[in-house]
C-alpha atoms as a PDB file:
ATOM      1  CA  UNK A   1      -0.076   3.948  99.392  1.00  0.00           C
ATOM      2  CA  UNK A   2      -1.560   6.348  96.903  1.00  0.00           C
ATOM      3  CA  UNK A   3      -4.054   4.961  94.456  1.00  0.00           C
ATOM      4  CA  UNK A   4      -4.857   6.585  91.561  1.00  0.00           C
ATOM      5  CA  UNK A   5      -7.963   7.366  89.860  1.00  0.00           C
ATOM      6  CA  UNK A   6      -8.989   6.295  86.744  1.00  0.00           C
ATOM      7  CA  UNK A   7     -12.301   7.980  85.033  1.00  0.00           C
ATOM      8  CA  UNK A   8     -14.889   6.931  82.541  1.00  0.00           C
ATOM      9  CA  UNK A   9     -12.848   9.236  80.505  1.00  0.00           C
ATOM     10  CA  UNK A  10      -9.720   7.741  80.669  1.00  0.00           C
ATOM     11  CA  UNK A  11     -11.727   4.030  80.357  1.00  0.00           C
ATOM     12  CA  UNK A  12     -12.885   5.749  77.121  1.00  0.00           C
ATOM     13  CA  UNK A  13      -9.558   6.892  75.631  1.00  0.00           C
ATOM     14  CA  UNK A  14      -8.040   3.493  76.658  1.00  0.00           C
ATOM     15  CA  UNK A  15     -10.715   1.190  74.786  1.00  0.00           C
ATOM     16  CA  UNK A  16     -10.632   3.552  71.888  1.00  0.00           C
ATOM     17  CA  UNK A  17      -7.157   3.838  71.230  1.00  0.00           C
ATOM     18  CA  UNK A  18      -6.925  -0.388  71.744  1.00  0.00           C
ATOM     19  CA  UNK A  19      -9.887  -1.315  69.790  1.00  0.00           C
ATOM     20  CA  UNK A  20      -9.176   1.796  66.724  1.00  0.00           C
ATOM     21  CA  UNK A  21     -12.656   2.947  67.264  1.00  0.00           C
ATOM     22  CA  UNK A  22     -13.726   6.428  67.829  1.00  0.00           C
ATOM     23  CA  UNK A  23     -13.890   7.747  71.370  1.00  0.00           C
ATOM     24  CA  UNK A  24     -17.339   8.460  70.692  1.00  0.00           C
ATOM     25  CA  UNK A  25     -18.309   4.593  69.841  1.00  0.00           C
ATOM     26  CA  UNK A  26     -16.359   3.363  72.981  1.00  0.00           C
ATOM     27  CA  UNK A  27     -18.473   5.874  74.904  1.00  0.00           C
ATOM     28  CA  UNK A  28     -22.049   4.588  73.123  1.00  0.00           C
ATOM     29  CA  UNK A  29     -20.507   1.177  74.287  1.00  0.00           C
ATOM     30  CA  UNK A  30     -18.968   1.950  77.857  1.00  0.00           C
ATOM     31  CA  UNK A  31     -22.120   4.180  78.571  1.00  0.00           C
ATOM     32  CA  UNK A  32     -24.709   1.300  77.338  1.00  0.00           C
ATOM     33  CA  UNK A  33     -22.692  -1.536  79.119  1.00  0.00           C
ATOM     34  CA  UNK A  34     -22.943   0.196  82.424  1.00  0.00           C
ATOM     35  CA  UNK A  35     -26.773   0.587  81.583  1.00  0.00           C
ATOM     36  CA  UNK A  36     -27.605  -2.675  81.201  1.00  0.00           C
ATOM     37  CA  UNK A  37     -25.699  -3.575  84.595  1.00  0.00           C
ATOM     38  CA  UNK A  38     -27.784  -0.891  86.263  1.00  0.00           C
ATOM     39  CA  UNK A  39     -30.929  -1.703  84.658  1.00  0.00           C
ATOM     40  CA  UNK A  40     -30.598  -5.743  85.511  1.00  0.00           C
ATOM     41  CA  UNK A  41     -29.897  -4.622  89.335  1.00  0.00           C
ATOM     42  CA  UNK A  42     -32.560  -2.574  89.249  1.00  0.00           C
ATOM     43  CA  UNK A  43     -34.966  -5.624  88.442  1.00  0.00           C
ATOM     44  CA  UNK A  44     -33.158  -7.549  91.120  1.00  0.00           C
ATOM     45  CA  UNK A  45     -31.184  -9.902  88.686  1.00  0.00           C
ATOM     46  CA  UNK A  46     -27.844 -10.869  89.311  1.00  0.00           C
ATOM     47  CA  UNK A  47     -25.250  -9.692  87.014  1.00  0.00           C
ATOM     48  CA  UNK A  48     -22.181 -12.620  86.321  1.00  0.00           C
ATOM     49  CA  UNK A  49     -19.440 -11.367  83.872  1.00  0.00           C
ATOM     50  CA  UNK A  50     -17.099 -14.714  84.473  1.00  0.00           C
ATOM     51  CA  UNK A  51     -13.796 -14.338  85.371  1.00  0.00           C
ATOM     52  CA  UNK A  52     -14.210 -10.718  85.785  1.00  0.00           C
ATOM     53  CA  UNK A  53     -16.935 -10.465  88.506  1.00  0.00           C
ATOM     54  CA  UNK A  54     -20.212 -10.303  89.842  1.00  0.00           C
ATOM     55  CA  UNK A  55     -22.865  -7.807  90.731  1.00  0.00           C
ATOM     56  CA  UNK A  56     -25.596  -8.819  93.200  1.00  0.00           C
ATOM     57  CA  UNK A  57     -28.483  -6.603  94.345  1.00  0.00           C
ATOM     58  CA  UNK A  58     -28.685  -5.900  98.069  1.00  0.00           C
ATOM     59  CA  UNK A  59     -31.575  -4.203 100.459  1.00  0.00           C
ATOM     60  CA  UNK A  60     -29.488  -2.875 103.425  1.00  0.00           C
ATOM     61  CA  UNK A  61     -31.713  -2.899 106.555  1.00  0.00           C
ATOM     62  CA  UNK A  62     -33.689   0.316 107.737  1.00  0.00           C
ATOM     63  CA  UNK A  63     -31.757   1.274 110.786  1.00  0.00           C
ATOM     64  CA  UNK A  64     -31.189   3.907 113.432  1.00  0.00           C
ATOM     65  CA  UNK A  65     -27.933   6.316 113.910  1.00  0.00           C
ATOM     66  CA  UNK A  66     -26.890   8.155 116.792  1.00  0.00           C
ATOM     67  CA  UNK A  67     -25.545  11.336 115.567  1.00  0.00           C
ATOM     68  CA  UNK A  68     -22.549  13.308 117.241  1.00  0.00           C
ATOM     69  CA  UNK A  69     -25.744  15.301 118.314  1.00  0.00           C
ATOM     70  CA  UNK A  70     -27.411  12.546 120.281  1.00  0.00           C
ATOM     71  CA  UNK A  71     -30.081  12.763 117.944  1.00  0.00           C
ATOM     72  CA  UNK A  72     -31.552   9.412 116.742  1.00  0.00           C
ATOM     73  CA  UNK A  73     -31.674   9.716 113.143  1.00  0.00           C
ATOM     74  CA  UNK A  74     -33.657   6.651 111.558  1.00  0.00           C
ATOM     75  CA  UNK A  75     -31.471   5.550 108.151  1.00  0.00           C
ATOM     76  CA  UNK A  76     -34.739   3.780 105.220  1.00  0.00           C
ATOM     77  CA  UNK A  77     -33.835   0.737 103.916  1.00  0.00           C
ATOM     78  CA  UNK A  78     -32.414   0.547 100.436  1.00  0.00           C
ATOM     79  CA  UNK A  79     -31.361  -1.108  97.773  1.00  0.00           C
ATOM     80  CA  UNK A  80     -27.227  -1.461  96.870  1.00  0.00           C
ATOM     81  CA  UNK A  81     -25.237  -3.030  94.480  1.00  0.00           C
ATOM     82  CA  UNK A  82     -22.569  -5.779  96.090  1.00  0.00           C
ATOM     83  CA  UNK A  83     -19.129  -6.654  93.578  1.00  0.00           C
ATOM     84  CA  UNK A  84     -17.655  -9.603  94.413  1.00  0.00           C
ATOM     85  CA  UNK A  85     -14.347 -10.017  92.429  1.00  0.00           C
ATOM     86  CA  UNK A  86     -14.123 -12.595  89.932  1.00  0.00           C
ATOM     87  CA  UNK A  87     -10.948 -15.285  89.318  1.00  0.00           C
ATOM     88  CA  UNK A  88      -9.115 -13.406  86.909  1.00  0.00           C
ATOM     89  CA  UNK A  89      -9.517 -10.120  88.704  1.00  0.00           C
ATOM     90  CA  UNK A  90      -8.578 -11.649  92.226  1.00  0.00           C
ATOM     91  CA  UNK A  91      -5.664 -13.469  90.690  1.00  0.00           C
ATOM     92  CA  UNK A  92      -4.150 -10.240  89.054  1.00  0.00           C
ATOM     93  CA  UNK A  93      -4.930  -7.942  91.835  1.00  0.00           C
ATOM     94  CA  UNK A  94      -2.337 -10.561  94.502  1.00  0.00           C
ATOM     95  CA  UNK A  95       0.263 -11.247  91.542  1.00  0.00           C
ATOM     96  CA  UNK A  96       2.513  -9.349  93.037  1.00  0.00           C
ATOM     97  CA  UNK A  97       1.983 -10.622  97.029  1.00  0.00           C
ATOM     98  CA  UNK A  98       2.844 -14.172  95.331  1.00  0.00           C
ATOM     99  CA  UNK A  99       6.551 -13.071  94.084  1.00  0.00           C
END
């Protein structure tokens, strides 16, 4: 199955040609959406956009790695951001398994 990638670009064209604003207003918006999701994350609050999805912060555990070396190679904890698919989202994504 090849998947194909879509780009901040192309998510810029497509909300500016469907909303008649300029491409550089959809960008102010797209750029300062994704800001606040970082920024909330980033002060460990939980980010719900219903139906859609939700971003929760994560700390992934400090951990070691054998490398193809042998080497132990100790991994720092950090923090991550976790999506967890919303209704709408999960419903569209299996529309087609349910025909």
């Amino acid at each position: 199955m090849i998947i194909k990638r879509v780009t901040k670009n192309e998510l810029i064209k497509h909300v500016s040609q469907h909303t008649y604003v300029s491409q550089a207003v959809a960008r102010c918006v797209i750029n300062e959406f994704m800001a606040v999701i970082i920024e909330e994350l980033a002060r460990n609050h939980r980010v719900e956009l219903r139906r859609f999805g939700t971003f929760t912060p994560r700390t992934s555990q400090a951990r070691l790695i054998n490398t193809t070396t042998g080497k132990s190679v100790r991994i720092s904890a950090r923090k991550l951001a976790k999506f967890h698919d919303g209704s709408d989202m999960r419903r569209r994504l299996n529309q087609d398994r349910d025909r």
